[in-house]
C-alpha atoms as a PDB file:
ATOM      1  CA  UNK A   1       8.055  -6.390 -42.574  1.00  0.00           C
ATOM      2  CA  UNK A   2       8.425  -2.803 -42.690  1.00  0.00           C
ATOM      3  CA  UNK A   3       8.483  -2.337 -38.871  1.00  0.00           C
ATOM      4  CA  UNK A   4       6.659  -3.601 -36.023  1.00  0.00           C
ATOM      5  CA  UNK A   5       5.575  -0.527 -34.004  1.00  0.00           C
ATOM      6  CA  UNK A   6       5.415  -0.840 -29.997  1.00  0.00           C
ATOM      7  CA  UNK A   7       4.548   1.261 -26.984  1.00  0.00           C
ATOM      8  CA  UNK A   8       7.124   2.249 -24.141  1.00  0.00           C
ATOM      9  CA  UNK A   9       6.881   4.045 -21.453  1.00  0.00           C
ATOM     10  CA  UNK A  10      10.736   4.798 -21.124  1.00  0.00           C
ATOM     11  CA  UNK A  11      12.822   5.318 -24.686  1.00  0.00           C
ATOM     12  CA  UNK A  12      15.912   6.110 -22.509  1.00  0.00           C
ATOM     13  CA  UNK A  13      15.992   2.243 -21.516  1.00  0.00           C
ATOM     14  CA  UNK A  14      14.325   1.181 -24.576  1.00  0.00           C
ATOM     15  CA  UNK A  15      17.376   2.600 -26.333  1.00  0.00           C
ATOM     16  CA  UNK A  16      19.721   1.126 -24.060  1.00  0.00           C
ATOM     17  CA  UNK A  17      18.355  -2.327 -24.482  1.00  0.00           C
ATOM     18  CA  UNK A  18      17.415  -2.632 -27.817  1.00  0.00           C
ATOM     19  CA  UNK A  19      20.794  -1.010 -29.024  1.00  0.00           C
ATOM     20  CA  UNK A  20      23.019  -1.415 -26.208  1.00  0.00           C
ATOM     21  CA  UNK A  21      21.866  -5.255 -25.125  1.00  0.00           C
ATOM     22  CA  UNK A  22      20.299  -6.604 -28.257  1.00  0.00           C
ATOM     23  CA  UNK A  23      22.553  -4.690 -30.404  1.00  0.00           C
ATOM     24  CA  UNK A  24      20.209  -3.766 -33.033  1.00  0.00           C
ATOM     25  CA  UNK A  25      21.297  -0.387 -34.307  1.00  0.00           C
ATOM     26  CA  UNK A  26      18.968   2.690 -33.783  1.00  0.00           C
ATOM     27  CA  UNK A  27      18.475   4.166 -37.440  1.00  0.00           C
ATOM     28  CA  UNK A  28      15.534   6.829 -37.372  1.00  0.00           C
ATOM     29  CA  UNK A  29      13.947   8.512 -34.531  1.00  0.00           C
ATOM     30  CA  UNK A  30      11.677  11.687 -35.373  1.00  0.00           C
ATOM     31  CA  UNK A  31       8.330  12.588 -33.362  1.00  0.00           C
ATOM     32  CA  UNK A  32       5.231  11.449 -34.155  1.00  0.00           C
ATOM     33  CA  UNK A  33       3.395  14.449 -32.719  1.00  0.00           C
ATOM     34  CA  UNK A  34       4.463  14.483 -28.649  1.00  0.00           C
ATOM     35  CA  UNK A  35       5.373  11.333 -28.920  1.00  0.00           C
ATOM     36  CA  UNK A  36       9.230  10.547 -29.801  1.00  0.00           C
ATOM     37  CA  UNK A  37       9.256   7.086 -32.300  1.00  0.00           C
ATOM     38  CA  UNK A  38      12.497   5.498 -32.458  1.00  0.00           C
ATOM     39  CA  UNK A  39      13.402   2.558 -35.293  1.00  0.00           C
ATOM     40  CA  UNK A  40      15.880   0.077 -34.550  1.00  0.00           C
ATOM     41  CA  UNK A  41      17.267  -2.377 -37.231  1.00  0.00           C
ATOM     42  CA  UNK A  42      16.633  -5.888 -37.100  1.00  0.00           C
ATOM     43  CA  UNK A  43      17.657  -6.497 -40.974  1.00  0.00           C
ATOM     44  CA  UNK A  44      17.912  -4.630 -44.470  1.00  0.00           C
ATOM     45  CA  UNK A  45      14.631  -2.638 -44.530  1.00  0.00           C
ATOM     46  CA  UNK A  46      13.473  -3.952 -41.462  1.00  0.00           C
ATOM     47  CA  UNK A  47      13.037  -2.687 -37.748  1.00  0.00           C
ATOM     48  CA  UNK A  48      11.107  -2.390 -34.559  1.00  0.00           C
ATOM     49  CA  UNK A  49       9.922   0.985 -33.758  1.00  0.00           C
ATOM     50  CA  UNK A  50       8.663   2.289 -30.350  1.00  0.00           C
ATOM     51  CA  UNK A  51       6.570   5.387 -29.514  1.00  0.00           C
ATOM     52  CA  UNK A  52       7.155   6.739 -26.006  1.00  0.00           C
ATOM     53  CA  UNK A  53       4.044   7.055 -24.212  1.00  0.00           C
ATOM     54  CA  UNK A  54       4.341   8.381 -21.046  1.00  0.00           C
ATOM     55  CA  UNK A  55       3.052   6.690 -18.044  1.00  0.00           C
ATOM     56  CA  UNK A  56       1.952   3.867 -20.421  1.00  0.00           C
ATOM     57  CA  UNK A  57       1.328   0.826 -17.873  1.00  0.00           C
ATOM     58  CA  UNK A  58       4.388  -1.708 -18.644  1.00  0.00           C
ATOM     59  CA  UNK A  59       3.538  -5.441 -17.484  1.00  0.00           C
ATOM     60  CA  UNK A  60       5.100  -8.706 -17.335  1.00  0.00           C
ATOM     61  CA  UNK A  61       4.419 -11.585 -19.176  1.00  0.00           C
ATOM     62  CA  UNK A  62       5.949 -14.973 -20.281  1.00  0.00           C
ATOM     63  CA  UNK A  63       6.347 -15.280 -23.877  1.00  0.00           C
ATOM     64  CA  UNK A  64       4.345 -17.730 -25.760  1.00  0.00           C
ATOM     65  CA  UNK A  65       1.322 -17.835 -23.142  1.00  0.00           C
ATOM     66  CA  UNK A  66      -1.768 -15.833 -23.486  1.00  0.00           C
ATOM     67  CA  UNK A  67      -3.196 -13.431 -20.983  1.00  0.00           C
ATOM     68  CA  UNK A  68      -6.387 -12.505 -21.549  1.00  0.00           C
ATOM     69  CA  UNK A  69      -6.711 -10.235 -18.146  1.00  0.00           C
ATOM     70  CA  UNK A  70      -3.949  -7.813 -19.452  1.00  0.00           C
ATOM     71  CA  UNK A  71      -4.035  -5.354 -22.471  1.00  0.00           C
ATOM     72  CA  UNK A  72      -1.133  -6.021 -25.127  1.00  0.00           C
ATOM     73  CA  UNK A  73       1.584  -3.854 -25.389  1.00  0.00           C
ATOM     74  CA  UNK A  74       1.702  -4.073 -29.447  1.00  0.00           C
ATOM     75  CA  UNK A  75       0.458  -1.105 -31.534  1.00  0.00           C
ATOM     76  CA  UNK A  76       0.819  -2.227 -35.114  1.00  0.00           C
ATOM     77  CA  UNK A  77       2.472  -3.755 -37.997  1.00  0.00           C
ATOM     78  CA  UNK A  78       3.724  -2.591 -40.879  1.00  0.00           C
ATOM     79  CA  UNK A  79       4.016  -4.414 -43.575  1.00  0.00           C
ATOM     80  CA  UNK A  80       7.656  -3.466 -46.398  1.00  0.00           C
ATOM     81  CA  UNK A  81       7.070  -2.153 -49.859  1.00  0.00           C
ATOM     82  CA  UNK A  82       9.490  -1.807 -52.192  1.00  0.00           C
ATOM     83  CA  UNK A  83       8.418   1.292 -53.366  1.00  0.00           C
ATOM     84  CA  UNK A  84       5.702   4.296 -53.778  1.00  0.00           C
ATOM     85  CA  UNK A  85       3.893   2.759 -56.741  1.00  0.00           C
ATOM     86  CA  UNK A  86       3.519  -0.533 -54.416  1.00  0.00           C
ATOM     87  CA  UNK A  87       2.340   1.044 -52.008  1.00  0.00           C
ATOM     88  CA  UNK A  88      -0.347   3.090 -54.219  1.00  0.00           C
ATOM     89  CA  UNK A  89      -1.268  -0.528 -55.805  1.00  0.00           C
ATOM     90  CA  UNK A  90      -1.847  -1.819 -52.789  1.00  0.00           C
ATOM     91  CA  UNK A  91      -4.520   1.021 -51.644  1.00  0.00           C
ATOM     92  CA  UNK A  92      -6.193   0.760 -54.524  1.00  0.00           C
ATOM     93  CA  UNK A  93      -6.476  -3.157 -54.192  1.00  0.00           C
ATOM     94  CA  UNK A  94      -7.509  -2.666 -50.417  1.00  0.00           C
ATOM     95  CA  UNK A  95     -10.692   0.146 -51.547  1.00  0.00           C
ATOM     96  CA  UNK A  96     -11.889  -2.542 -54.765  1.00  0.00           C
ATOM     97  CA  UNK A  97     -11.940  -4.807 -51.918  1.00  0.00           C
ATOM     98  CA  UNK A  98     -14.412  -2.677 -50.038  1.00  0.00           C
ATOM     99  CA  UNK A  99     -11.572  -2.263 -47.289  1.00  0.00           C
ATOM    100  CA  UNK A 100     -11.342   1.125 -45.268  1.00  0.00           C
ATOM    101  CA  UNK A 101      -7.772   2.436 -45.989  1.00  0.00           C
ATOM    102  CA  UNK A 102      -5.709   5.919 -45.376  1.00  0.00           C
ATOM    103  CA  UNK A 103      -4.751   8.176 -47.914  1.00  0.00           C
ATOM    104  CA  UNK A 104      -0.968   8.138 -48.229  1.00  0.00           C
ATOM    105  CA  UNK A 105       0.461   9.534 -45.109  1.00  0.00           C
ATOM    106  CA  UNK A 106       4.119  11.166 -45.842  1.00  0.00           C
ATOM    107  CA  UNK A 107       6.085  10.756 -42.317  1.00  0.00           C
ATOM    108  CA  UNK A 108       9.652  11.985 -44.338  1.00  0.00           C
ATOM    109  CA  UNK A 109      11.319   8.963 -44.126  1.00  0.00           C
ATOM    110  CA  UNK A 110       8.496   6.115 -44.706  1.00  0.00           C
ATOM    111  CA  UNK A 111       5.224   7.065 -46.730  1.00  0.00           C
ATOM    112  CA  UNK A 112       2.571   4.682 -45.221  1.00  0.00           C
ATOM    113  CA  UNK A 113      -1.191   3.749 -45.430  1.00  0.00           C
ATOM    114  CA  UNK A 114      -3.091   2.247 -42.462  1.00  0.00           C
ATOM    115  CA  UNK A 115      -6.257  -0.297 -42.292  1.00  0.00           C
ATOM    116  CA  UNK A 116      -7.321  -2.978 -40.294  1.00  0.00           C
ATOM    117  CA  UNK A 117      -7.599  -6.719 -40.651  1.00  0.00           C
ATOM    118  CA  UNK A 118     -11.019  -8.224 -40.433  1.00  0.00           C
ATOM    119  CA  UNK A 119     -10.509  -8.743 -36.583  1.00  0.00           C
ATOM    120  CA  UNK A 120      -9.548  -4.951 -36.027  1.00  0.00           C
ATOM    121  CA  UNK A 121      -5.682  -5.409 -35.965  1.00  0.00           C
ATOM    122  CA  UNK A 122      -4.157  -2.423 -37.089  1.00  0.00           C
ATOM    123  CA  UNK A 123      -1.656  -2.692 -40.244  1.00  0.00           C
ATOM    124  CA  UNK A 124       0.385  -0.159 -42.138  1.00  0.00           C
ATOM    125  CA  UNK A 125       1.888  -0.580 -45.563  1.00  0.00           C
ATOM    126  CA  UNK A 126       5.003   1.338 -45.959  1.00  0.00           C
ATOM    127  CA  UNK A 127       8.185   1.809 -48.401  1.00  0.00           C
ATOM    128  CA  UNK A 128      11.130   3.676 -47.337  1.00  0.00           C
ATOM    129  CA  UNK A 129      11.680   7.258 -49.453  1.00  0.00           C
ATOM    130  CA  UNK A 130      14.525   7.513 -46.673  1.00  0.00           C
ATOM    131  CA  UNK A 131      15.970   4.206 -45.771  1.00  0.00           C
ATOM    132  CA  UNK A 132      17.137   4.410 -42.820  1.00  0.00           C
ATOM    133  CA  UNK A 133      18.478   0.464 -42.983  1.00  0.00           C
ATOM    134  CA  UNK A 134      21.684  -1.617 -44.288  1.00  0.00           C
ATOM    135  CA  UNK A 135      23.259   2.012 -43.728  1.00  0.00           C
ATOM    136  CA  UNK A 136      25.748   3.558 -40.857  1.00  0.00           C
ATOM    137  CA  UNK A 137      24.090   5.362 -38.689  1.00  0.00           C
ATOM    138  CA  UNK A 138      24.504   9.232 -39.159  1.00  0.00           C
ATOM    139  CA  UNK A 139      22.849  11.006 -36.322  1.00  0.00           C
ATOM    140  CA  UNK A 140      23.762  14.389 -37.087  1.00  0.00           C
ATOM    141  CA  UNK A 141      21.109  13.715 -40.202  1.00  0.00           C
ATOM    142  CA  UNK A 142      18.055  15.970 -39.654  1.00  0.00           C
ATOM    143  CA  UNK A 143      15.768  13.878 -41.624  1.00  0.00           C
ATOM    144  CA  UNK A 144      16.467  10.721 -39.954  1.00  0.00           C
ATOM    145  CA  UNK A 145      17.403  11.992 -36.435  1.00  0.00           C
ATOM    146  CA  UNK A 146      14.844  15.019 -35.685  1.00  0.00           C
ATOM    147  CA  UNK A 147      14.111  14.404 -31.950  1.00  0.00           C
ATOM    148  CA  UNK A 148      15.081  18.051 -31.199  1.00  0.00           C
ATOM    149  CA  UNK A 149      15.900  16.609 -27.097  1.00  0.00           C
ATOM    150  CA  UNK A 150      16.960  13.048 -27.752  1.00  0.00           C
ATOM    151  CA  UNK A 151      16.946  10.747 -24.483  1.00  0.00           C
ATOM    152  CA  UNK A 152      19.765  10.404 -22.881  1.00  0.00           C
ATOM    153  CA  UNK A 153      20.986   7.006 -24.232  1.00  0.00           C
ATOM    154  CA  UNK A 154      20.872   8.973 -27.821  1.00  0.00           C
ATOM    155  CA  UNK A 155      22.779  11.552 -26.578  1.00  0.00           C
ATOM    156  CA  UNK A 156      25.417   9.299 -25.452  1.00  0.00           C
ATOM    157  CA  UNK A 157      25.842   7.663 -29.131  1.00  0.00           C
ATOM    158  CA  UNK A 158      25.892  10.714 -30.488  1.00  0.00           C
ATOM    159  CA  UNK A 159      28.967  12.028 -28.170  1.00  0.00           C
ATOM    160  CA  UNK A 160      30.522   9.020 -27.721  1.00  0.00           C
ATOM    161  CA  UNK A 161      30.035   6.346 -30.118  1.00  0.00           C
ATOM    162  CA  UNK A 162      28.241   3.816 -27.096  1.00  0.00           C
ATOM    163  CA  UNK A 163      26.399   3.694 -24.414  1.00  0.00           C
ATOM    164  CA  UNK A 164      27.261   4.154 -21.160  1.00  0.00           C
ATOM    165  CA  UNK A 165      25.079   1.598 -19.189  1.00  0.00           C
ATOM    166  CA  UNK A 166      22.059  -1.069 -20.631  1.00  0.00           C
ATOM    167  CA  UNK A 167      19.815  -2.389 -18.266  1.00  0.00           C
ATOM    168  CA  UNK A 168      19.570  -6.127 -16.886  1.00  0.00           C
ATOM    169  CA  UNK A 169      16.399  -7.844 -17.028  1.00  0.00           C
ATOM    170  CA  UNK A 170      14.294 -10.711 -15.313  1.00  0.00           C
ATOM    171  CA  UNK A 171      12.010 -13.200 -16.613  1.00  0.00           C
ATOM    172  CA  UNK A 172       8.386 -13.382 -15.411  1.00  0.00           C
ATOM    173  CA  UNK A 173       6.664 -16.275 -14.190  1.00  0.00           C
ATOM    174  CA  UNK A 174       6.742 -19.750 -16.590  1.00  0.00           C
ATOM    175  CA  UNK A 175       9.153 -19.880 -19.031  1.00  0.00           C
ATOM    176  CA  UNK A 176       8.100 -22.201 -22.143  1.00  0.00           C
ATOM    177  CA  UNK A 177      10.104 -24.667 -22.655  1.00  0.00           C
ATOM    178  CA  UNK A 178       9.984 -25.808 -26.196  1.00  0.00           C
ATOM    179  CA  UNK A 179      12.351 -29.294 -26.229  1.00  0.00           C
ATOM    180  CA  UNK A 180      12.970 -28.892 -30.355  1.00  0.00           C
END
């Protein structure tokens, strides 16, 4: 996996949970038009990404049980390519399959192409020209660090090295219990 992209309303915590708690480090964050998208590392190559959308409607809901009253807060997910001439093979494999795909999208640090699966889930193929992963972070890099007004929990690695505060968190209604 390339990256699994999500939706927050609030990078600020966002940042301060997924780095500060979770400890994943942050390794990109550029804008993606008005919105700021922020990639955290889960492994070499890998990461969770998040695109701030303001006033985006956050809910609650235990993991592992459906709700089908409540829209999801998942965007897409892209899939890891080794490199550009994967990622060209595997447009031209989706379009002989009579699949709707992207051109090649060049977002600086990932070159991507986006389609859907047959149920309208939305993918992305991408390959890092910039990896951002298995790296220190180096925020004063332009290419990988281009918010121009990073939230605050950004500005707080950048100055000091950690974070000031992370948030706490609660856990809503049932908890699965899977006795493995």
């Amino acid at each position: 996996m390339n990256h699994l992209a999500l939706v927050t309303p609030d990078m600020d915590a966002t940042v301060r949970f997924y780095h500060g708690v979770l400890g994943m480090r942050l390794v990109s964050m550029v804008m993606a038009g008005p919105m700021r998208h922020y990639f955290f590392e889960i492994g070499p190559e890998n990461t969770v990404a998040f695109f701030e959308v303001k006033g985006a409607h956050a809910f609650a809901k235990p993991a592992g049980i459906p709700d089908r009253d409540r829209s999801a807060q998942f965007d897409h997910l892209s899939f890891n390519l080794p490199d550009e001439e994967a990622l060209h093979a595997l447009r031209d494999r989706l379009a002989a399959y009579g699949c709707e795909v992207t051109e090649v999208v060049d977002h600086e640090i990932v070159h991507s192409i986006y389609f859907t699966d047959p149920h309208g889930i939305a993918l992305e193929a991408s390959w890092w020209c910039i990896d951002a992963t298995g790296r220190p972070a180096d925020y004063g890099d332009r290419r990988l660090f281009a918010d121009p007004d990073p939230v605050p929990a950004v500005r707080e690695l950048m100055e000091r090295g950690e974070l000031a505060w992370t948030p706490t968190t609660v856990l809503s209604g049932d908890v699965v219990n899977d006795p493995v």
